[in-house]
PDB file of N, CA and C in Angstrom:
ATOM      1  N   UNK A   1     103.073   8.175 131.111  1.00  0.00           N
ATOM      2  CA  UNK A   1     103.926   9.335 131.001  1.00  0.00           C
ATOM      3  C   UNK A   1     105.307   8.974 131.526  1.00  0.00           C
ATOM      4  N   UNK A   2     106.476   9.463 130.870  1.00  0.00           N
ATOM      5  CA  UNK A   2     107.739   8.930 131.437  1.00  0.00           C
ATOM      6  C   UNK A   2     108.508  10.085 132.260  1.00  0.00           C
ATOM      7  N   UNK A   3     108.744   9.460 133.172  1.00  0.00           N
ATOM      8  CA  UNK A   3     109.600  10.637 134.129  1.00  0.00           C
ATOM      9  C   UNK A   3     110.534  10.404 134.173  1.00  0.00           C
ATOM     10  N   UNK A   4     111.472   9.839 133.305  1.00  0.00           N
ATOM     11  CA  UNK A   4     112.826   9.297 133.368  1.00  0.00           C
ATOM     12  C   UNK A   4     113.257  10.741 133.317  1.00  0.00           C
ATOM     13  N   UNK A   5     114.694  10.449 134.120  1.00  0.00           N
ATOM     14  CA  UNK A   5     115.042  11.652 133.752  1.00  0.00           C
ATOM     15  C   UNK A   5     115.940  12.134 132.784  1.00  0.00           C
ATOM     16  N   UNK A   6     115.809  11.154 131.460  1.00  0.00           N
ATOM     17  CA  UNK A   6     116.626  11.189 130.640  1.00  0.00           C
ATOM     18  C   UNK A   6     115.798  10.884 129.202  1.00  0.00           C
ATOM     19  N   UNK A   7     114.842  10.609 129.556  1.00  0.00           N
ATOM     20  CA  UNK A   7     113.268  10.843 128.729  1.00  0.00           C
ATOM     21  C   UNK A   7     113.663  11.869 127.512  1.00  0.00           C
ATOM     22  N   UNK A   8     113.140  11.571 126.193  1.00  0.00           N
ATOM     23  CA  UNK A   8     112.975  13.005 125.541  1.00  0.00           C
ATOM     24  C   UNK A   8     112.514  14.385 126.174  1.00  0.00           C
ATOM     25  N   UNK A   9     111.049  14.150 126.270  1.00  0.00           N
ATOM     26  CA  UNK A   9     110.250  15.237 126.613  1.00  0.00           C
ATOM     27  C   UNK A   9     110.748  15.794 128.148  1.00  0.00           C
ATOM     28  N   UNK A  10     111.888  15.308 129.671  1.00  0.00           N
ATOM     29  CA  UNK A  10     112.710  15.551 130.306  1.00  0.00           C
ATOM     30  C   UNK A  10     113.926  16.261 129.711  1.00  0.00           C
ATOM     31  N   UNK A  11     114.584  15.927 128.782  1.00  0.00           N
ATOM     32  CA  UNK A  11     115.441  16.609 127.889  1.00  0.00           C
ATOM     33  C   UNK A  11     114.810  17.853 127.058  1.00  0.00           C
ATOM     34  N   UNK A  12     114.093  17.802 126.712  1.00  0.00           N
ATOM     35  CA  UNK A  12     113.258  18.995 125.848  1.00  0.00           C
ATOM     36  C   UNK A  12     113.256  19.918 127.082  1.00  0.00           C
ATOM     37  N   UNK A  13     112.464  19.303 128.149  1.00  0.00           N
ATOM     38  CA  UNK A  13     112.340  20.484 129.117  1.00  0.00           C
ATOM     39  C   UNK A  13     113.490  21.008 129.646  1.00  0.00           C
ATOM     40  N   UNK A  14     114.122  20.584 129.986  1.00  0.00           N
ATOM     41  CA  UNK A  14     115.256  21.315 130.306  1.00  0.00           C
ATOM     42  C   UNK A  14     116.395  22.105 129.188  1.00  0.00           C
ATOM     43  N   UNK A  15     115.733  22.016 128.105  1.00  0.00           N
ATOM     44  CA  UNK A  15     116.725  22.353 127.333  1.00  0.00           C
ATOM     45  C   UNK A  15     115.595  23.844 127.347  1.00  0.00           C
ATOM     46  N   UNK A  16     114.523  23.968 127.032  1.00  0.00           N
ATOM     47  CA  UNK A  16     113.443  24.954 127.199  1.00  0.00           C
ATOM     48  C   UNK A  16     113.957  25.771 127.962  1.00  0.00           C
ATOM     49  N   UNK A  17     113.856  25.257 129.688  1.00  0.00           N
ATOM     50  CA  UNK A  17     114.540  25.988 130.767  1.00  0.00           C
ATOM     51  C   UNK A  17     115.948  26.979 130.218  1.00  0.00           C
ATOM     52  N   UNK A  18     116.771  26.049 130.191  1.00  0.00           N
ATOM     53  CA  UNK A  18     117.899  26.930 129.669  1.00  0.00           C
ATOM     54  C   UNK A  18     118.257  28.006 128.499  1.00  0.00           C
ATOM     55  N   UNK A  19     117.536  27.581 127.731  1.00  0.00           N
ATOM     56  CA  UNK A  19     117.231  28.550 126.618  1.00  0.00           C
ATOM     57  C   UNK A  19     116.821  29.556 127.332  1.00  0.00           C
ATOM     58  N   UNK A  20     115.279  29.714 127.894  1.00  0.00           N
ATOM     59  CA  UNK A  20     115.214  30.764 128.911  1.00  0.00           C
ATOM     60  C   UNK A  20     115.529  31.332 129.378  1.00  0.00           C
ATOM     61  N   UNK A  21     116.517  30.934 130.166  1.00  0.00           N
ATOM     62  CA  UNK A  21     117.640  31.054 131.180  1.00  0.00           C
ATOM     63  C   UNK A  21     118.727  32.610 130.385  1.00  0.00           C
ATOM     64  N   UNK A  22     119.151  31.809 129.380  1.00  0.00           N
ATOM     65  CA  UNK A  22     120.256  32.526 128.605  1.00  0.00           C
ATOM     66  C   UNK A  22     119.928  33.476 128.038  1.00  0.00           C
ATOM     67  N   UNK A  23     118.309  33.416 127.319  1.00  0.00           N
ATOM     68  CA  UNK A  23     117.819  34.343 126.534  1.00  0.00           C
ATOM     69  C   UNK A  23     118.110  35.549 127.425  1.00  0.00           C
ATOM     70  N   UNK A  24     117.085  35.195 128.773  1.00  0.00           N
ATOM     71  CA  UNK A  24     117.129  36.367 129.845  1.00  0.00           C
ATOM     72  C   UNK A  24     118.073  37.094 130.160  1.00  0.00           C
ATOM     73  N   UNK A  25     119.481  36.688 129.387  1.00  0.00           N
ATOM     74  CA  UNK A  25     120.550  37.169 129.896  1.00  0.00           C
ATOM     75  C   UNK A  25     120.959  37.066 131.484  1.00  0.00           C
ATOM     76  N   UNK A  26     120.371  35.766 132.096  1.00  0.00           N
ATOM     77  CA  UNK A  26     120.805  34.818 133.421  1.00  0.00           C
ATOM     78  C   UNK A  26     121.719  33.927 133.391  1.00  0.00           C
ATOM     79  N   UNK A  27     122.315  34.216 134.758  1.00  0.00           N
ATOM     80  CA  UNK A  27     123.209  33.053 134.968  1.00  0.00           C
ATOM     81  C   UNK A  27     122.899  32.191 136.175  1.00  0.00           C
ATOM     82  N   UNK A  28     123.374  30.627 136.034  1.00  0.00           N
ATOM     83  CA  UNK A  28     122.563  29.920 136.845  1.00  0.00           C
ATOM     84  C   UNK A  28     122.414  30.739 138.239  1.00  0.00           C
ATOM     85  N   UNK A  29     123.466  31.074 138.612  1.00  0.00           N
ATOM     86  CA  UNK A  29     123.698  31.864 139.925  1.00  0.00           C
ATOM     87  C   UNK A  29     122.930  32.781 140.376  1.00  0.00           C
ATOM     88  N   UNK A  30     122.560  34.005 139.273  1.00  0.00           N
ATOM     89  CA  UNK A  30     121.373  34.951 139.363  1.00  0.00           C
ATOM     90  C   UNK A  30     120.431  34.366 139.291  1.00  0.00           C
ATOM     91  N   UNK A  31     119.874  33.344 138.411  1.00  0.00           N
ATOM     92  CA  UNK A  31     118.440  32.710 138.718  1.00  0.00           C
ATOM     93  C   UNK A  31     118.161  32.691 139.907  1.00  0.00           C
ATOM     94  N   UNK A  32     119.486  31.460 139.988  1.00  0.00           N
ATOM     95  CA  UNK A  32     118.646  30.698 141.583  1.00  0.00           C
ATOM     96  C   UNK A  32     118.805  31.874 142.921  1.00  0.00           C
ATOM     97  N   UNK A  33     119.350  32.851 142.899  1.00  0.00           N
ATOM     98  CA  UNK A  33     119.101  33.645 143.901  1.00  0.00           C
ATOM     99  C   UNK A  33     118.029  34.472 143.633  1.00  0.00           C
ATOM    100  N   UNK A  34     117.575  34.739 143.009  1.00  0.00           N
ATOM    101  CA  UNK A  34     116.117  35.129 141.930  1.00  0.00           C
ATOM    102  C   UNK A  34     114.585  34.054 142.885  1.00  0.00           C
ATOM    103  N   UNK A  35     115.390  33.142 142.977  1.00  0.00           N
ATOM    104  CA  UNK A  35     114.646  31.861 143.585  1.00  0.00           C
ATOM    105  C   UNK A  35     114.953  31.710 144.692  1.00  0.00           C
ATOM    106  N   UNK A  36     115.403  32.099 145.320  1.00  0.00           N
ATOM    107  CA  UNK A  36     115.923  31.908 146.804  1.00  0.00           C
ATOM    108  C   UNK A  36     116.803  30.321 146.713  1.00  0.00           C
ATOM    109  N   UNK A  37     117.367  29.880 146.009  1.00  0.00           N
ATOM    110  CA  UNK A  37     118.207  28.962 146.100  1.00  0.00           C
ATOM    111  C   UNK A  37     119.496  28.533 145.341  1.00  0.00           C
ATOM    112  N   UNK A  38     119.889  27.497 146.061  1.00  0.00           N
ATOM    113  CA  UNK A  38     121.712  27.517 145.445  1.00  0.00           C
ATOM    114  C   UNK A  38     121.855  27.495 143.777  1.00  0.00           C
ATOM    115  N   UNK A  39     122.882  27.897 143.680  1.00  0.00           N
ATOM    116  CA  UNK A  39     123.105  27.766 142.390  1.00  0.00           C
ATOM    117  C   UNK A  39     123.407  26.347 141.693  1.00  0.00           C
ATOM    118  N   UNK A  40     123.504  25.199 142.506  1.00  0.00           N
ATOM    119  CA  UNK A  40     123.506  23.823 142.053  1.00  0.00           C
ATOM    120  C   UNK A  40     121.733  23.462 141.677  1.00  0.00           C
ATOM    121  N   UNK A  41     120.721  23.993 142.694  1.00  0.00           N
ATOM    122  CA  UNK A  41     119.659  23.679 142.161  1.00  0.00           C
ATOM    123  C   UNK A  41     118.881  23.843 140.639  1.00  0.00           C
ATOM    124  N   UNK A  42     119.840  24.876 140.297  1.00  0.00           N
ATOM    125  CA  UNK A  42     119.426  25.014 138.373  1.00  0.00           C
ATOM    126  C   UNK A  42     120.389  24.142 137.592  1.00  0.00           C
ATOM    127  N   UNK A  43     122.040  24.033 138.158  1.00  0.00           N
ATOM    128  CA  UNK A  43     122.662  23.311 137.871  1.00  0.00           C
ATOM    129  C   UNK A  43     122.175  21.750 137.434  1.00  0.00           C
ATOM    130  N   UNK A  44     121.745  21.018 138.511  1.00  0.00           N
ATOM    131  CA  UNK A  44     121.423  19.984 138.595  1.00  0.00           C
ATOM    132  C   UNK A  44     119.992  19.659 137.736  1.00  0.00           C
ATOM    133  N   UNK A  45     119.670  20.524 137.684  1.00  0.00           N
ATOM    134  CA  UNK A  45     118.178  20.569 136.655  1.00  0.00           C
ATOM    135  C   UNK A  45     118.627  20.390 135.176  1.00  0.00           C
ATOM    136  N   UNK A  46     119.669  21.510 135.006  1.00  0.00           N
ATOM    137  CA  UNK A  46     119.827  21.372 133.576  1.00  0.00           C
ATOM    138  C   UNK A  46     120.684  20.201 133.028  1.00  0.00           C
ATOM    139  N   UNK A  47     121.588  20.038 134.475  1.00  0.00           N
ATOM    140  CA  UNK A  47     122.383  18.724 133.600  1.00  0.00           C
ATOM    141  C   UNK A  47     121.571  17.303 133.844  1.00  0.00           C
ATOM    142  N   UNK A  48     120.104  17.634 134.267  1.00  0.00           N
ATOM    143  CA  UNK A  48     119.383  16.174 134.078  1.00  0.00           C
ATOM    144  C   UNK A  48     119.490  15.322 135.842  1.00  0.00           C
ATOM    145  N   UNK A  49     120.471  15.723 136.394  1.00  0.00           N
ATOM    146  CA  UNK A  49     120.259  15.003 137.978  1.00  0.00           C
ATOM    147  C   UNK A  49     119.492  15.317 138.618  1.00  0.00           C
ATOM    148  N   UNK A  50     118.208  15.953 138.236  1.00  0.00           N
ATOM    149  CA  UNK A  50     117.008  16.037 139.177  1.00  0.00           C
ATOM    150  C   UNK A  50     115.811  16.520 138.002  1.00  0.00           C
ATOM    151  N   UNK A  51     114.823  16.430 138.426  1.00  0.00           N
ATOM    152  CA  UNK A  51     113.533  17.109 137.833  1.00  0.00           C
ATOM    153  C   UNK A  51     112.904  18.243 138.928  1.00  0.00           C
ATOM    154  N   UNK A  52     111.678  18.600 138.095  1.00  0.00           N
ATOM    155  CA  UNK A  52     111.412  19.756 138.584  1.00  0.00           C
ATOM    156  C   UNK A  52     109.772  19.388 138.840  1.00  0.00           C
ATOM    157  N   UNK A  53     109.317  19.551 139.975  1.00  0.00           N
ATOM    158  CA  UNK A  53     107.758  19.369 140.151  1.00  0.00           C
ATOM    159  C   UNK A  53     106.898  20.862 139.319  1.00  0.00           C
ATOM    160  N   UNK A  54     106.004  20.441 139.220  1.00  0.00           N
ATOM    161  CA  UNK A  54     105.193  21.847 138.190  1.00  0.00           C
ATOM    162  C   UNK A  54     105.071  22.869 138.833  1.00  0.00           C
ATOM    163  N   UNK A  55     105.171  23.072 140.139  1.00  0.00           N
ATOM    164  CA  UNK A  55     105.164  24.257 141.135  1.00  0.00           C
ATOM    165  C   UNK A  55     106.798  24.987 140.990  1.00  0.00           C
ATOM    166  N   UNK A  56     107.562  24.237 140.817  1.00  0.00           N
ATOM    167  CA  UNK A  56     108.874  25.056 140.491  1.00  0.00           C
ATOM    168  C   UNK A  56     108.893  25.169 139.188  1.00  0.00           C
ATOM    169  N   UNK A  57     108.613  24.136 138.225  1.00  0.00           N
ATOM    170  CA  UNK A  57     108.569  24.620 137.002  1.00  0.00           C
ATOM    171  C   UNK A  57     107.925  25.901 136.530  1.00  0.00           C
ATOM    172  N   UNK A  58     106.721  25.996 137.448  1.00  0.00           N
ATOM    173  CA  UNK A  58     105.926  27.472 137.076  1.00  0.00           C
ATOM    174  C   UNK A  58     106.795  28.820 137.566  1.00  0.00           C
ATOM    175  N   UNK A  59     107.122  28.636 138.385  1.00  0.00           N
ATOM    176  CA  UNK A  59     107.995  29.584 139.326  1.00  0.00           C
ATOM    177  C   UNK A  59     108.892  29.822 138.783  1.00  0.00           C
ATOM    178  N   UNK A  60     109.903  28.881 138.309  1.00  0.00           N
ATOM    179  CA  UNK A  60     111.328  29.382 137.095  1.00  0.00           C
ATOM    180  C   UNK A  60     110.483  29.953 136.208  1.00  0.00           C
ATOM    181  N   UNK A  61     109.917  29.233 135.638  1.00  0.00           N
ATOM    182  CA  UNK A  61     109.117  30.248 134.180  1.00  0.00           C
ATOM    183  C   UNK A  61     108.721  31.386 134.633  1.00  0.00           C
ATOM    184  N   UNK A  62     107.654  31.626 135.457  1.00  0.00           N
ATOM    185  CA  UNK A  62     107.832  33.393 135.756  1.00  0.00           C
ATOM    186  C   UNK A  62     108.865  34.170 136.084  1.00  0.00           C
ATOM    187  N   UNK A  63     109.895  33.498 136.580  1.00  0.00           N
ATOM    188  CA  UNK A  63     110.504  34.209 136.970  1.00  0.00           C
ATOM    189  C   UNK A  63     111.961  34.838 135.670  1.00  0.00           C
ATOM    190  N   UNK A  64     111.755  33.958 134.872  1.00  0.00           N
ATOM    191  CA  UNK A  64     112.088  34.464 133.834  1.00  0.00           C
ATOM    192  C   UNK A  64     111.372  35.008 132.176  1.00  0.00           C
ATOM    193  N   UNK A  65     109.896  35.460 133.033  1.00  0.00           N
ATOM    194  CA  UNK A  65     108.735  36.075 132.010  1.00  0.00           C
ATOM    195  C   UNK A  65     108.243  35.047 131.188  1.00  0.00           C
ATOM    196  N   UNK A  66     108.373  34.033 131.469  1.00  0.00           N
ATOM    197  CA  UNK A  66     107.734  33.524 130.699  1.00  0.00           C
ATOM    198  C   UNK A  66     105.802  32.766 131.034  1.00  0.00           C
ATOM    199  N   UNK A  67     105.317  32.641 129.729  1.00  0.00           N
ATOM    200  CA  UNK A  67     103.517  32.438 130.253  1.00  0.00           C
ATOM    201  C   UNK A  67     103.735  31.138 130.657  1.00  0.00           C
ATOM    202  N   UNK A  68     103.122  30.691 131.592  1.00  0.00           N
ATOM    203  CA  UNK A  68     102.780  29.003 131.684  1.00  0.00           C
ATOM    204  C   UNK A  68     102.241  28.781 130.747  1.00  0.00           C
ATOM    205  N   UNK A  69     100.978  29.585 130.712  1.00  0.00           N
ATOM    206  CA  UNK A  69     100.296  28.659 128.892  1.00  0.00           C
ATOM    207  C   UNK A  69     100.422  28.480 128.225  1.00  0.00           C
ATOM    208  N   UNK A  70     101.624  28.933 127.290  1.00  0.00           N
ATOM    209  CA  UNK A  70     102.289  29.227 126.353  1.00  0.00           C
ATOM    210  C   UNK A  70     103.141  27.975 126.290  1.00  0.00           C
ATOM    211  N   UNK A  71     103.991  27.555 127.434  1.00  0.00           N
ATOM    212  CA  UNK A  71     104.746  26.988 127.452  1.00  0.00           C
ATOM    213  C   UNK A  71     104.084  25.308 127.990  1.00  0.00           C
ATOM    214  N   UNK A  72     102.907  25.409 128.417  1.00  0.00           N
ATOM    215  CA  UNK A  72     102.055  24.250 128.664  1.00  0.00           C
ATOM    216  C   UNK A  72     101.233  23.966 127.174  1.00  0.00           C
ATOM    217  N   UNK A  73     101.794  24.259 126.377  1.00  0.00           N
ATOM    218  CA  UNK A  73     101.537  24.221 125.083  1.00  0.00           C
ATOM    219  C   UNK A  73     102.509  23.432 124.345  1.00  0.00           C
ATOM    220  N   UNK A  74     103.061  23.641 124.697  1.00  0.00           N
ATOM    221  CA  UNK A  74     104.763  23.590 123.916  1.00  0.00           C
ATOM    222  C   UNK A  74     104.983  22.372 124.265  1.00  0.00           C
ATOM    223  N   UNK A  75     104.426  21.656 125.849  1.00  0.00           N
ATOM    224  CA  UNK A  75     104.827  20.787 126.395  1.00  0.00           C
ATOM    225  C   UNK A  75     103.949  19.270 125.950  1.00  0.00           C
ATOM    226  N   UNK A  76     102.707  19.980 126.470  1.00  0.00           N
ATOM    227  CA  UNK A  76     101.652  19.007 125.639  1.00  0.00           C
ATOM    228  C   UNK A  76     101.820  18.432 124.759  1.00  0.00           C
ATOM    229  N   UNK A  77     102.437  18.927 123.597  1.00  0.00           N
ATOM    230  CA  UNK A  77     102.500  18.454 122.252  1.00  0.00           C
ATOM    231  C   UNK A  77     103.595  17.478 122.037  1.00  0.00           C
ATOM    232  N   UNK A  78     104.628  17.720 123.604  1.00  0.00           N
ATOM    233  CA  UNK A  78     105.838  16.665 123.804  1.00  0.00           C
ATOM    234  C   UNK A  78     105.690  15.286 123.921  1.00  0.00           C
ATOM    235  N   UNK A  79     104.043  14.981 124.545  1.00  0.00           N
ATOM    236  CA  UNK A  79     103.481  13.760 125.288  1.00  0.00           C
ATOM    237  C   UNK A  79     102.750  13.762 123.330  1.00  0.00           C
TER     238      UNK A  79
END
């Protein structure tokens, strides 16, 4: 599995994230205080200078309605 962070399926995900993000009518700023954290921490996600362990990945996704399963679907099919 590649964890680069410049990987397709790293790029897919974060492009996922943000889509999300925008759909919700969020801004990085409201997320991450949504999340209890800075607004560089979504920053840095989306522009690829960090990844996201599956415990925050789940956590952004709810927190912008979205199912894990749904989207652990989506992902699967990335690998």
């Amino acid at each position: 599995m590649d964890h680069d962070l410049y990987s397709a399926p790293q790029q897919k995900m974060r492009l996922l994230l943000k889509r999300a993000r925008i759909r919700k009518g969020q801004t990085q700023k409201s997320l991450a205080a949504e999340l209890g954290e800075h607004q560089s921490f979504i920053s840095k996600y989306e522009r690829g200078e960090r990844t996201l362990n599956s415990t925050e990945w789940i956590e952004i996704l709810l927190t912008l309605g979205g199912d894990p399963m749904k989207v652990s679907k989506i992902i699967s099919e990335m690998f």
